[in-house]
C-alpha atoms as a PDB file:
ATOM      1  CA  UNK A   1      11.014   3.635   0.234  1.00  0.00           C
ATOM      2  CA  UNK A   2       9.321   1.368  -2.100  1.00  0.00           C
ATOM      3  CA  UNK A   3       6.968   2.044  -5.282  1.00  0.00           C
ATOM      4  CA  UNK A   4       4.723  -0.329  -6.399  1.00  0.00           C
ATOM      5  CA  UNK A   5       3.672   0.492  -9.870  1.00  0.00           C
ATOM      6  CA  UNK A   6       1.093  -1.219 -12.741  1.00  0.00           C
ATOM      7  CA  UNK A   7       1.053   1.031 -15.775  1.00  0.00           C
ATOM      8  CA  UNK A   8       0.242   4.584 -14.720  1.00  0.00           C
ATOM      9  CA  UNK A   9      -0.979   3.748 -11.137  1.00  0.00           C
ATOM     10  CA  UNK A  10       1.326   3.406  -8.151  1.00  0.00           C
ATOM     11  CA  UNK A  11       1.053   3.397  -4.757  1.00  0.00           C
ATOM     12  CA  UNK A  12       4.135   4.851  -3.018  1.00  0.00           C
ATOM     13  CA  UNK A  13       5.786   3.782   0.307  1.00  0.00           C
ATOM     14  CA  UNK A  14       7.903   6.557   2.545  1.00  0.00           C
ATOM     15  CA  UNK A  15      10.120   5.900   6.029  1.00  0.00           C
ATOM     16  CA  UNK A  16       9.951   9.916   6.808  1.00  0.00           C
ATOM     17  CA  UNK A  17      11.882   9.780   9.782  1.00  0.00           C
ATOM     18  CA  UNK A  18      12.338   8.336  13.675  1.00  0.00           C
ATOM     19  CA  UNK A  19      11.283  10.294  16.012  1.00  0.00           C
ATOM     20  CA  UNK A  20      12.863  11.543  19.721  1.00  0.00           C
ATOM     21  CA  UNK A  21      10.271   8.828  20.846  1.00  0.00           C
ATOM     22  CA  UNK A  22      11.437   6.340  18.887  1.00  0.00           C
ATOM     23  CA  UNK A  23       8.245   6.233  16.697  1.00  0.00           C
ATOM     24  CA  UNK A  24       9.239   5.269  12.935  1.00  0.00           C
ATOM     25  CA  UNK A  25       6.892   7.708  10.791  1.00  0.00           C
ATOM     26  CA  UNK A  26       5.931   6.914   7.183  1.00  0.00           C
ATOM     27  CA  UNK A  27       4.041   8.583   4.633  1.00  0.00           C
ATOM     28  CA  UNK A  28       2.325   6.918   1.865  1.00  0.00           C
ATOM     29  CA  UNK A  29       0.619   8.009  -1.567  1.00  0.00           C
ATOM     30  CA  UNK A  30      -1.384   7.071  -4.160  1.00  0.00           C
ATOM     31  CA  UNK A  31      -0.279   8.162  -7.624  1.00  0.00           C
ATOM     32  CA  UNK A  32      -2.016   8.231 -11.132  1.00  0.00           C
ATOM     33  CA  UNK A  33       0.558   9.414 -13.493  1.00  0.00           C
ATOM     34  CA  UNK A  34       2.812  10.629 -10.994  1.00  0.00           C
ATOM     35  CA  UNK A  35      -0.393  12.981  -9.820  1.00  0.00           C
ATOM     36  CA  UNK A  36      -1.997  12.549  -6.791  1.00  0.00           C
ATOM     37  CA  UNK A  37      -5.102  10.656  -6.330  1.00  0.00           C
ATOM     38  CA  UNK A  38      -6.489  11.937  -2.871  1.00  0.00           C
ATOM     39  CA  UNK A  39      -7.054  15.743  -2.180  1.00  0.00           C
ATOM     40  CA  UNK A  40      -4.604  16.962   0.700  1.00  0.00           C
ATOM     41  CA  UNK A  41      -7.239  19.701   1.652  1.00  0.00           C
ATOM     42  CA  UNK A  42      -9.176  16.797   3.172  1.00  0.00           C
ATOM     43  CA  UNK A  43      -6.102  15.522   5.485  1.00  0.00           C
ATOM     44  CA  UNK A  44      -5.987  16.608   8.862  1.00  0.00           C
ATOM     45  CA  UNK A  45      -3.564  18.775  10.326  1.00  0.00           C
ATOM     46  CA  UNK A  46      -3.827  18.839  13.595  1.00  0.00           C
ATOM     47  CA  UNK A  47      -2.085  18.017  16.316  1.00  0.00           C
ATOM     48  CA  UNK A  48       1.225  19.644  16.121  1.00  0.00           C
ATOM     49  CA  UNK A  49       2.332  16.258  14.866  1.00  0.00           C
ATOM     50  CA  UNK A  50       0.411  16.051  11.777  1.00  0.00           C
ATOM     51  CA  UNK A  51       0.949  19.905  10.757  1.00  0.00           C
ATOM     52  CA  UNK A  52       4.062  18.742   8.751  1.00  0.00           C
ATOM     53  CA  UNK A  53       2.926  15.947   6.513  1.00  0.00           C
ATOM     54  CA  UNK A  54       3.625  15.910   3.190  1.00  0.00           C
ATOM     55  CA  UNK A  55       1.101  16.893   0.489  1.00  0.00           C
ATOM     56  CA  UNK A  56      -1.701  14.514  -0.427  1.00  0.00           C
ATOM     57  CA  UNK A  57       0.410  11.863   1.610  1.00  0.00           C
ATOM     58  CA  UNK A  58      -1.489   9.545   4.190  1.00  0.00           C
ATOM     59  CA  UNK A  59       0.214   9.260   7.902  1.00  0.00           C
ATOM     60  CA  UNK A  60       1.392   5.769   9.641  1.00  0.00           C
ATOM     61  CA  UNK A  61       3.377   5.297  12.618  1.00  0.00           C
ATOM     62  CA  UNK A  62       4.659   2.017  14.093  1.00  0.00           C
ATOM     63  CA  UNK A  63       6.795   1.939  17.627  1.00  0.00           C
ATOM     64  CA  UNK A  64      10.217   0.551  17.380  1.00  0.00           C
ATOM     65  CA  UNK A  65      11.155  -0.582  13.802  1.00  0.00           C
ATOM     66  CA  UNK A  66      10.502  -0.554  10.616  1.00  0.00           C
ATOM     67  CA  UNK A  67       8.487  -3.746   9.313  1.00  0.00           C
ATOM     68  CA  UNK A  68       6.841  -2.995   5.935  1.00  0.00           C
ATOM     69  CA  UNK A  69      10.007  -3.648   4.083  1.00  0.00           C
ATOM     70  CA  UNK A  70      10.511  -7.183   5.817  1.00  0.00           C
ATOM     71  CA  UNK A  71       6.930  -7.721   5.517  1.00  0.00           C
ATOM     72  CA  UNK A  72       6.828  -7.138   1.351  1.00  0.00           C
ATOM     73  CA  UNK A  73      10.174  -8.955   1.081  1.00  0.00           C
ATOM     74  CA  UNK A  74       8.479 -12.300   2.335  1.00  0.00           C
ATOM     75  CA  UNK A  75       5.542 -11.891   0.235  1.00  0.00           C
ATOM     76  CA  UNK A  76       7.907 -11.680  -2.844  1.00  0.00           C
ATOM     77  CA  UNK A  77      10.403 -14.509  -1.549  1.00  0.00           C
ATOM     78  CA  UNK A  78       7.444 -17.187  -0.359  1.00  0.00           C
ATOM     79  CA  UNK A  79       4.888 -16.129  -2.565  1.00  0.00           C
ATOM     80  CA  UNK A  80       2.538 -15.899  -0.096  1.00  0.00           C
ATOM     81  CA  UNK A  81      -0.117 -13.533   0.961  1.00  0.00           C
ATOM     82  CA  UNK A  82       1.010 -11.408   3.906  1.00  0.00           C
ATOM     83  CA  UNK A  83      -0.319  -8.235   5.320  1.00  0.00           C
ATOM     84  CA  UNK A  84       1.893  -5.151   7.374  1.00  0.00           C
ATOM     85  CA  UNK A  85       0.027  -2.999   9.850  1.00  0.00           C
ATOM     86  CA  UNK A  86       0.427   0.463  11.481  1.00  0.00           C
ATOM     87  CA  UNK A  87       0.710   0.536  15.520  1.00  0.00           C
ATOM     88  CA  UNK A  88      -1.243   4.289  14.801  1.00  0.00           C
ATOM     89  CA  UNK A  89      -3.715   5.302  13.423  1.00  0.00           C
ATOM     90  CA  UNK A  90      -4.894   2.341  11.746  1.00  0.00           C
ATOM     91  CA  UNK A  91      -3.716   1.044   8.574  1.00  0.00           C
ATOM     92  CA  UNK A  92      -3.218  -2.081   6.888  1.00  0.00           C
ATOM     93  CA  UNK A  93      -1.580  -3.461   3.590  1.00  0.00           C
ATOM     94  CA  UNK A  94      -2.372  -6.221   2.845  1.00  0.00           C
ATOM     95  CA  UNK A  95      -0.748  -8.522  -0.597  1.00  0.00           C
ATOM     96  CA  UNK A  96      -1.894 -11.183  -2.026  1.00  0.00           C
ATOM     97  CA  UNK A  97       0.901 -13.003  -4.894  1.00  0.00           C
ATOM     98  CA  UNK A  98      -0.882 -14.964  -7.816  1.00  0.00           C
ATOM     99  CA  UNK A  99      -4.542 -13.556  -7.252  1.00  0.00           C
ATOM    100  CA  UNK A 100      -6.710 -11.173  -8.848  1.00  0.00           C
ATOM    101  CA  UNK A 101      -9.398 -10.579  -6.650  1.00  0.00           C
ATOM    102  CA  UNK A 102      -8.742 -12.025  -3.161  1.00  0.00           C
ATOM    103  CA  UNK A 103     -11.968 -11.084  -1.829  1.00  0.00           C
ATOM    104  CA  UNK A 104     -14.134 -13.554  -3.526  1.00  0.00           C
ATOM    105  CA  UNK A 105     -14.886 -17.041  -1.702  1.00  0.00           C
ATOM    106  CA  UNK A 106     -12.986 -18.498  -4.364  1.00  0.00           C
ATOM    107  CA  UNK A 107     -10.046 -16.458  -4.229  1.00  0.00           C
ATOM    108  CA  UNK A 108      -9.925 -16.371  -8.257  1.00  0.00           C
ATOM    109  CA  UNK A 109      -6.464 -17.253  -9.358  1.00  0.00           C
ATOM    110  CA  UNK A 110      -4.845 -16.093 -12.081  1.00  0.00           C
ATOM    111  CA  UNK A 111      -3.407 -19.893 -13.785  1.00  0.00           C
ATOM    112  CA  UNK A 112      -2.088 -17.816 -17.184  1.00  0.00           C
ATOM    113  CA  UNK A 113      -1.451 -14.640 -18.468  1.00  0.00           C
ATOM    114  CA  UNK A 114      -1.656 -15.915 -22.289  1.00  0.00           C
ATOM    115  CA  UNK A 115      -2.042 -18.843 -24.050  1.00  0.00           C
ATOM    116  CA  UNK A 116       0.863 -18.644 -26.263  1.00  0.00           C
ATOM    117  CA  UNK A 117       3.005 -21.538 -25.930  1.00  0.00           C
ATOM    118  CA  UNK A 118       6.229 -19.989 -25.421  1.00  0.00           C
ATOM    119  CA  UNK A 119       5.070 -17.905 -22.641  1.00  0.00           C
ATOM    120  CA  UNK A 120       3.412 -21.019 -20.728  1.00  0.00           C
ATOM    121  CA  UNK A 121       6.861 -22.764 -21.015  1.00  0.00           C
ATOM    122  CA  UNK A 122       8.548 -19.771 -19.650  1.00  0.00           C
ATOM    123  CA  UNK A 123       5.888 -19.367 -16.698  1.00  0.00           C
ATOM    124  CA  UNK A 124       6.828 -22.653 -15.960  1.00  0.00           C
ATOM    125  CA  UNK A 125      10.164 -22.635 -16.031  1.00  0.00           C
ATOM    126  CA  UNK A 126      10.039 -19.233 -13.737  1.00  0.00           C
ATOM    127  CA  UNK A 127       7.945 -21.250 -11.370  1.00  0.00           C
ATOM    128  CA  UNK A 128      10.251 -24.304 -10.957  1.00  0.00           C
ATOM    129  CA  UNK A 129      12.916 -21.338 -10.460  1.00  0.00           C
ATOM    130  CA  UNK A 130      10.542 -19.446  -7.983  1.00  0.00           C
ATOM    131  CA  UNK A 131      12.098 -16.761 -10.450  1.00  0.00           C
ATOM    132  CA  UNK A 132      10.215 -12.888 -10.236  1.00  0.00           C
ATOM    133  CA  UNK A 133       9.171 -11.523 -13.201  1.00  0.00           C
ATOM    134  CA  UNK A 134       7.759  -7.909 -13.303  1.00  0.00           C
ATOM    135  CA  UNK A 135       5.099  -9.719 -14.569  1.00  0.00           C
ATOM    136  CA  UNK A 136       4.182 -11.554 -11.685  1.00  0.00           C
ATOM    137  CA  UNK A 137       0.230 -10.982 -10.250  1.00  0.00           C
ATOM    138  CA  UNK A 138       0.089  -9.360  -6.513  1.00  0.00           C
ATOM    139  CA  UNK A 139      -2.967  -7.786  -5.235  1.00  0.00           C
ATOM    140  CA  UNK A 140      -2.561  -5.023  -2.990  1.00  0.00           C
ATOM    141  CA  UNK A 141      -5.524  -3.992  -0.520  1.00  0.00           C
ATOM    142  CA  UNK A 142      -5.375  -1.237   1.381  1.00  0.00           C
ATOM    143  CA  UNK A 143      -7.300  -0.046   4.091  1.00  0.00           C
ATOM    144  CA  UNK A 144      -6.884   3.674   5.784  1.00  0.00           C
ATOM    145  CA  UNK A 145      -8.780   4.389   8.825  1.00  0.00           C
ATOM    146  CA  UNK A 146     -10.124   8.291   8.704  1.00  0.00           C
ATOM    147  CA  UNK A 147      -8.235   9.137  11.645  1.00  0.00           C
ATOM    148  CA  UNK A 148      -6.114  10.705   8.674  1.00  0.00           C
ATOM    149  CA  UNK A 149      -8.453  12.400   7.567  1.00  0.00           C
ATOM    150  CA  UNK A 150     -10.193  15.991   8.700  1.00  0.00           C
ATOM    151  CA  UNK A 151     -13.479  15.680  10.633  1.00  0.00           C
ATOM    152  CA  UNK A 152     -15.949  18.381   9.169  1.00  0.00           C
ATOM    153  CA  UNK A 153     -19.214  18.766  10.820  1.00  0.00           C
ATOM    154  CA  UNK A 154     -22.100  20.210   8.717  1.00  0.00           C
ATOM    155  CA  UNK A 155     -24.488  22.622   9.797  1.00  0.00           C
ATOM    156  CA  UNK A 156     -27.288  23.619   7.645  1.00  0.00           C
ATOM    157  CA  UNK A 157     -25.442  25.064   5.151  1.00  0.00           C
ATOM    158  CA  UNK A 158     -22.448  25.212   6.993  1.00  0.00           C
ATOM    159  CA  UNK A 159     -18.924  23.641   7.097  1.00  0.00           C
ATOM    160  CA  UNK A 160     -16.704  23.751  10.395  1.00  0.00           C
ATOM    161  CA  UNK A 161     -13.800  22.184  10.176  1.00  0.00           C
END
């Protein structure tokens, strides 16, 4: 399990179990104040296999072994970005150490948290240590492809799930 956390959001990482097919199943959540952010009456249910998930939890599976763990443990140790991604459905995690908003062309990078001189000496120093500090910047994008998510059909007036 792992729990990434800034303030009072969090986004929350669970190995739920491996199954008689040797499919490693994980659950994952996103948390404001320990509350759920997503709805669970919109996740699907169906098949058999997604009847048991966990409330207001999203649904990954990957065949074989477990790899977001490794996968987050090089991003902290090389301080690189990295991504993980599901073998089903599709879903992808994606960190990015020392930057703010990696989407924009010029990948924005945070150079100082504050201009006191005493901090910049100790950012420094953690640097030239390649110390963590639970201060260190990581972006985390994640994308979730809908196949989690119940397909409703509307017509006129009508909702069929």
């Amino acid at each position: 399990m792992a729990i990434l956390k800034k303030l009072d959001l969090s986004f929350e990482f669970v190995f739920r179990k491996l199954d008689d097919e040797l499919w490693v199943q994980y659950e994952f959540y996103f948390r404001w104040k320990r509350h759920l952010m997503i709805r669970d009456d919109i996740f699907k249910r169906s098949p058999i296999g997604w009847a048991f998930r966990s409330p207001g939890a999203f649904r990954a599976n990957e065949l074989d072994r477990e790899s977001f763990l490794p996968v987050l443990d090089q991003v902290l140790e090389t301080n690189k970005p990295g991504y993980w991604k599901s073998t089903e459905p599709d879903v992808i995690i994606a960190f990015y150490p020392e930057r703010r908003l990696p989407l924009l062309v010029n990948g924005m990078r945070l150079m100082w948290k504050d201009t006191d001189i005493k901090n910049q000496k100790n950012l420094k120093l953690s640097a030239k240590n390649k110390a963590k500090s639970p201060d260190d910047i990581i972006t985390m994008v994640a994308m979730v492809d809908a196949y989690n998510l119940k397909i409703v059909t509307r017509i006129k007036d009508r909702v069929l799930d």
